[in-house]
N, C-alpha and C. Protein backbone atom coordinates (compact mmCIF):
# COMPACT_ATOMS: atom_id res chain seq x y z
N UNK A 1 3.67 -14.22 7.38
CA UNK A 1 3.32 -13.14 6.49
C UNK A 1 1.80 -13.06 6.37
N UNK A 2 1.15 -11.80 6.59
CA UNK A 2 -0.40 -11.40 5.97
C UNK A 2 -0.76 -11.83 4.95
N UNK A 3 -1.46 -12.03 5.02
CA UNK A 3 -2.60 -12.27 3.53
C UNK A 3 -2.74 -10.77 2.88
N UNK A 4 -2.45 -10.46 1.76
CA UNK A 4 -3.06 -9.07 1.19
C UNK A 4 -4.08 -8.96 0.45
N UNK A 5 -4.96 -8.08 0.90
CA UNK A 5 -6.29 -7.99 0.11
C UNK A 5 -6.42 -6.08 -0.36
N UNK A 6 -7.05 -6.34 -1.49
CA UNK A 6 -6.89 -4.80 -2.22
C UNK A 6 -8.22 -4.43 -1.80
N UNK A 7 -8.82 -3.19 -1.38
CA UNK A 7 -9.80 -2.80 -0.94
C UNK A 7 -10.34 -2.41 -2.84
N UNK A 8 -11.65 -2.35 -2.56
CA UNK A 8 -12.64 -2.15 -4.00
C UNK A 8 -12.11 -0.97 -4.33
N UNK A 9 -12.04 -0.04 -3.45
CA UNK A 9 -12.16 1.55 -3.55
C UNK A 9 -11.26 1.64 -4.63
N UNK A 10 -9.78 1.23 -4.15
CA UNK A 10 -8.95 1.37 -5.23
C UNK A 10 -9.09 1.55 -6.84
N UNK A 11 -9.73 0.21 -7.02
CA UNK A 11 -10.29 0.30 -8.57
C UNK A 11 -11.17 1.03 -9.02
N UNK A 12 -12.07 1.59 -8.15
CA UNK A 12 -13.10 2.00 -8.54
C UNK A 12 -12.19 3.95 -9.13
N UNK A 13 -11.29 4.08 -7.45
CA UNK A 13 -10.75 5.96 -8.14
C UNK A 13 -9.71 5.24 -9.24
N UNK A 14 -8.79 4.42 -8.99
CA UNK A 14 -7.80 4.07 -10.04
C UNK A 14 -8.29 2.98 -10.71
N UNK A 15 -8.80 3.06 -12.18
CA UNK A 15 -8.77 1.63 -13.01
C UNK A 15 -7.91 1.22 -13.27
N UNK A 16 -6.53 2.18 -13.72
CA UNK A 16 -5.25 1.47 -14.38
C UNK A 16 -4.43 0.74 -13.22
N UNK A 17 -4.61 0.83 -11.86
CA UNK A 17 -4.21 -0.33 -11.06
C UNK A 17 -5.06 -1.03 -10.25
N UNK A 18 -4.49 -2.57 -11.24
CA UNK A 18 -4.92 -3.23 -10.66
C UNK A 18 -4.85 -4.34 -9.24
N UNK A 19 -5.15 -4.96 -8.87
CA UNK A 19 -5.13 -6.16 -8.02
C UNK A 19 -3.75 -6.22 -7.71
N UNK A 20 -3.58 -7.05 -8.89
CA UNK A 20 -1.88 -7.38 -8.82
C UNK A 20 -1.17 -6.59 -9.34
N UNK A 21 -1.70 -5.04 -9.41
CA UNK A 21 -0.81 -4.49 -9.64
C UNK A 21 -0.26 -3.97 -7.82
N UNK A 22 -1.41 -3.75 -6.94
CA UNK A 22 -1.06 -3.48 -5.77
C UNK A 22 -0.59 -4.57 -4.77
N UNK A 23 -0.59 -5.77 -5.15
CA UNK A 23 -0.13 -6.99 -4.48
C UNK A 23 1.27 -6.90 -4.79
N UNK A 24 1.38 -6.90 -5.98
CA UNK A 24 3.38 -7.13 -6.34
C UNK A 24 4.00 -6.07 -5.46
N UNK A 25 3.29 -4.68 -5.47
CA UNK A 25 4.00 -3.69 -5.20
C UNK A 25 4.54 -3.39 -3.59
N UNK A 26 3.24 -4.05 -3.14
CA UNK A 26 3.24 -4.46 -1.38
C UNK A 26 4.76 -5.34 -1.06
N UNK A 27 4.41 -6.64 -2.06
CA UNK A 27 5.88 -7.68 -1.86
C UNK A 27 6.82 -6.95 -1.85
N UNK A 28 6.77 -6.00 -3.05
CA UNK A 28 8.27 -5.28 -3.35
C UNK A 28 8.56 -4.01 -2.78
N UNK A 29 8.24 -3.81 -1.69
CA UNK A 29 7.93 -2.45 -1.04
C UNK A 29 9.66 -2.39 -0.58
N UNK A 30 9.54 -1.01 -1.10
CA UNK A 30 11.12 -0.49 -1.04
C UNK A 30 11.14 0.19 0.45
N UNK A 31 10.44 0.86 0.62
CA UNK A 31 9.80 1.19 1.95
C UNK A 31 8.73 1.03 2.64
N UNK A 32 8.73 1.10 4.03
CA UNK A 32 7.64 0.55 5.03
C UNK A 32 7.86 1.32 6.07
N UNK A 33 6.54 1.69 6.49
CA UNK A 33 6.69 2.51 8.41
C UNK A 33 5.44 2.22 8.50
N UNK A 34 5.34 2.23 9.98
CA UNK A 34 3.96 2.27 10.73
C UNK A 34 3.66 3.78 10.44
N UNK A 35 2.30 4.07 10.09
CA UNK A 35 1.88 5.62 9.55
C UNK A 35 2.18 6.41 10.70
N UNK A 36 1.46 5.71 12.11
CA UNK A 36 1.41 7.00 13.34
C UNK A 36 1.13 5.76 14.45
N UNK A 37 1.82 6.27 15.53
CA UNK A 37 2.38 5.26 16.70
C UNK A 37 0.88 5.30 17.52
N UNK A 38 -0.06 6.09 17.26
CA UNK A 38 -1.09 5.99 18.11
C UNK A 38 -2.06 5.20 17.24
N UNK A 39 -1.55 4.80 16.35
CA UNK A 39 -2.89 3.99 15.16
C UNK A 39 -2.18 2.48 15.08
N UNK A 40 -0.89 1.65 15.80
CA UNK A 40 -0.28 1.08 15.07
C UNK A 40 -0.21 -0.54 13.92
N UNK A 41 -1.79 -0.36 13.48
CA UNK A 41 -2.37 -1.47 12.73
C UNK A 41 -2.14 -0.78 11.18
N UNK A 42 -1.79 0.42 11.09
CA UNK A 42 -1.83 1.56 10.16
C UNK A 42 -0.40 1.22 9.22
N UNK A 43 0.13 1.27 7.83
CA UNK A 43 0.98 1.17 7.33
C UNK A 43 0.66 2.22 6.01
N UNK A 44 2.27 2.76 5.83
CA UNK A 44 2.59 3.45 4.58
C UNK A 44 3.71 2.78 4.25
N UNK A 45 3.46 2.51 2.47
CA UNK A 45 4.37 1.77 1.85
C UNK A 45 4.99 2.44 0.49
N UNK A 46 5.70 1.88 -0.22
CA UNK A 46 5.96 2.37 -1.33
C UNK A 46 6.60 0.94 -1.81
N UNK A 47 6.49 1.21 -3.29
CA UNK A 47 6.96 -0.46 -4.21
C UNK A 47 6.86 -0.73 -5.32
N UNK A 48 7.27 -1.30 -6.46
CA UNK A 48 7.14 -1.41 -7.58
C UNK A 48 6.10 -2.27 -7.80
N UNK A 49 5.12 -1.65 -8.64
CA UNK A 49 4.17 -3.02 -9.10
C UNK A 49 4.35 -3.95 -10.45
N UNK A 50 3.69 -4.65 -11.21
CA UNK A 50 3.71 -5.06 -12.30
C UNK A 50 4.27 -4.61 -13.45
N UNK A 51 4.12 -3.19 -13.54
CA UNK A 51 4.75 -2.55 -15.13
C UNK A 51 5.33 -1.53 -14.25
N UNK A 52 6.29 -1.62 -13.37
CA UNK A 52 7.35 -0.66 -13.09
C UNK A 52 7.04 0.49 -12.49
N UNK A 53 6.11 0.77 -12.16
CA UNK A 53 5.33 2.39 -11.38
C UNK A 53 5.79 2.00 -10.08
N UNK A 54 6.04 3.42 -9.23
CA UNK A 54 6.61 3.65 -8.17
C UNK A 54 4.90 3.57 -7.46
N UNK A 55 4.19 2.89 -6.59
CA UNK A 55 3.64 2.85 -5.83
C UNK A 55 3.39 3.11 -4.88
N UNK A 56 2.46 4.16 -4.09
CA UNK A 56 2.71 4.64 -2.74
C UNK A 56 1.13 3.52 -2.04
N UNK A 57 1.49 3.47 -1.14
CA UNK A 57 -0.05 2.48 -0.65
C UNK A 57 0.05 3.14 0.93
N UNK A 58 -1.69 2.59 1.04
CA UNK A 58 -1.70 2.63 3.06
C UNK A 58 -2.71 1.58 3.09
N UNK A 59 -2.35 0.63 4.83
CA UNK A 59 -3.03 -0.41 4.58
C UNK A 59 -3.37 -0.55 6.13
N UNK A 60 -3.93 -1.28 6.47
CA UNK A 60 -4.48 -1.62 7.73
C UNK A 60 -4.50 -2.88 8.01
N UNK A 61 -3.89 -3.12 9.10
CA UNK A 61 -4.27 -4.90 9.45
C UNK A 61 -5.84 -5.18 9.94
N UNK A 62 -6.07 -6.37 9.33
CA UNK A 62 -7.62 -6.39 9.29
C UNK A 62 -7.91 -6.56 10.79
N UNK A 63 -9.44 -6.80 11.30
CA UNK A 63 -9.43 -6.93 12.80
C UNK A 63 -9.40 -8.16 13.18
N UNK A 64 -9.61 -9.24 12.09
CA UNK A 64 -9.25 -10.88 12.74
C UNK A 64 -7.54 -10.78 12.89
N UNK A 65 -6.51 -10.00 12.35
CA UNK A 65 -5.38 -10.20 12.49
C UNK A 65 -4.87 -11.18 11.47
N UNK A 66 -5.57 -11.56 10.61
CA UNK A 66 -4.66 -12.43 9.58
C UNK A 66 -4.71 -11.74 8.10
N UNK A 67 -4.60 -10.05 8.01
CA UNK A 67 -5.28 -9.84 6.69
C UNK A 67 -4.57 -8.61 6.61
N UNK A 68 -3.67 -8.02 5.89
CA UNK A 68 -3.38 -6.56 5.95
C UNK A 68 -3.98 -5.82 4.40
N UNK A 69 -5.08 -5.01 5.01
CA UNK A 69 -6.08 -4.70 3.99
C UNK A 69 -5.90 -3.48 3.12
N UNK A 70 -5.03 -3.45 1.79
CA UNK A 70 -4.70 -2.05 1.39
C UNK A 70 -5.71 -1.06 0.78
N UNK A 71 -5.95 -0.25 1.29
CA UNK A 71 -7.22 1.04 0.61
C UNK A 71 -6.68 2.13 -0.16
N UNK A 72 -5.49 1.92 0.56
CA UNK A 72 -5.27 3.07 -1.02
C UNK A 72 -3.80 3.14 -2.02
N UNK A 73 -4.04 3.16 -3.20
CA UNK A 73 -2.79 2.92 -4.00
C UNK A 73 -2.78 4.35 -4.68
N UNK A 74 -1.62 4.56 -5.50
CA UNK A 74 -1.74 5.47 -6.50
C UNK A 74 0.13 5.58 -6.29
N UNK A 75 0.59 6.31 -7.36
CA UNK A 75 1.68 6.80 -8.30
C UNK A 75 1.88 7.83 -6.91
N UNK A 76 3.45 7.28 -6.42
CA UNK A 76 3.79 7.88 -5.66
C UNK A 76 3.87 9.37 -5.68
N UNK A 77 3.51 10.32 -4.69
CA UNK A 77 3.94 11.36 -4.34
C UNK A 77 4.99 12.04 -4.05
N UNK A 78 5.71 13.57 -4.20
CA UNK A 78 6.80 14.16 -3.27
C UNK A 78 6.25 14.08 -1.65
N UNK A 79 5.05 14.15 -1.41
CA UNK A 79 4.57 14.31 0.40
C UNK A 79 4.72 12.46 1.04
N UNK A 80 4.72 11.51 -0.18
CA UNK A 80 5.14 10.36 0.59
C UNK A 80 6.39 10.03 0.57
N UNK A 81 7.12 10.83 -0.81
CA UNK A 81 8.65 10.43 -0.73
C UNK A 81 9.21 10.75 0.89
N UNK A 82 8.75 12.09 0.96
CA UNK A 82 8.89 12.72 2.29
C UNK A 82 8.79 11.66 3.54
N UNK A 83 7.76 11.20 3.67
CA UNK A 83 6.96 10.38 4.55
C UNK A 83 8.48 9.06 4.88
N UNK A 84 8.58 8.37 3.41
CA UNK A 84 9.14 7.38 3.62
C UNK A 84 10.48 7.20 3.41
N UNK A 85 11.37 8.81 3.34
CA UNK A 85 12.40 9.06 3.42
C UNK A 85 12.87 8.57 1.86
N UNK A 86 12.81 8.35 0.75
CA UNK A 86 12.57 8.32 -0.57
C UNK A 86 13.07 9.14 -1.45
């Protein structure tokens, strides 16, 4: 299993999630796909975090290969329900 690391960005557009709020949600990811077959280090997720919010994330495996690096979180969407069949 990857190591998960939350990119800054996150906190900086979302304060109300945090760290572990995007770490739990990764573990608990109800869904998972590779985003696009020509990118395939690329992931879209969805998952419950800490206080129960439906989580949509995208993450990237880092370039040493031991790190899947999430940049973006937020309160799932209808265009990712879509995405992740949801």
């Amino acid at each position: 299993m990857l190591k998960i690391e939350v990119h800054s960005r996150i906190n900086e557009k979302r304060p109300d999630i945090s760290d572990d709020d995007v770490v739990t949600a990764w573990r608990n990811a109800i869904s998972m796909r590779q985003r696009d077959p020509d990118f395939p280090d690329y992931y879209a997720a969805a998952g419950f975090d800490t206080m129960g919010r439906l989580l949509q994330m995208i993450a990237v495996v880092s370039k040493r290969g031991d790190a899947l690096i999430v940049y973006h979180a937020m309160p799932v969407t209808r265009k990712m329900r879509r995405e992740l069949n949801l």
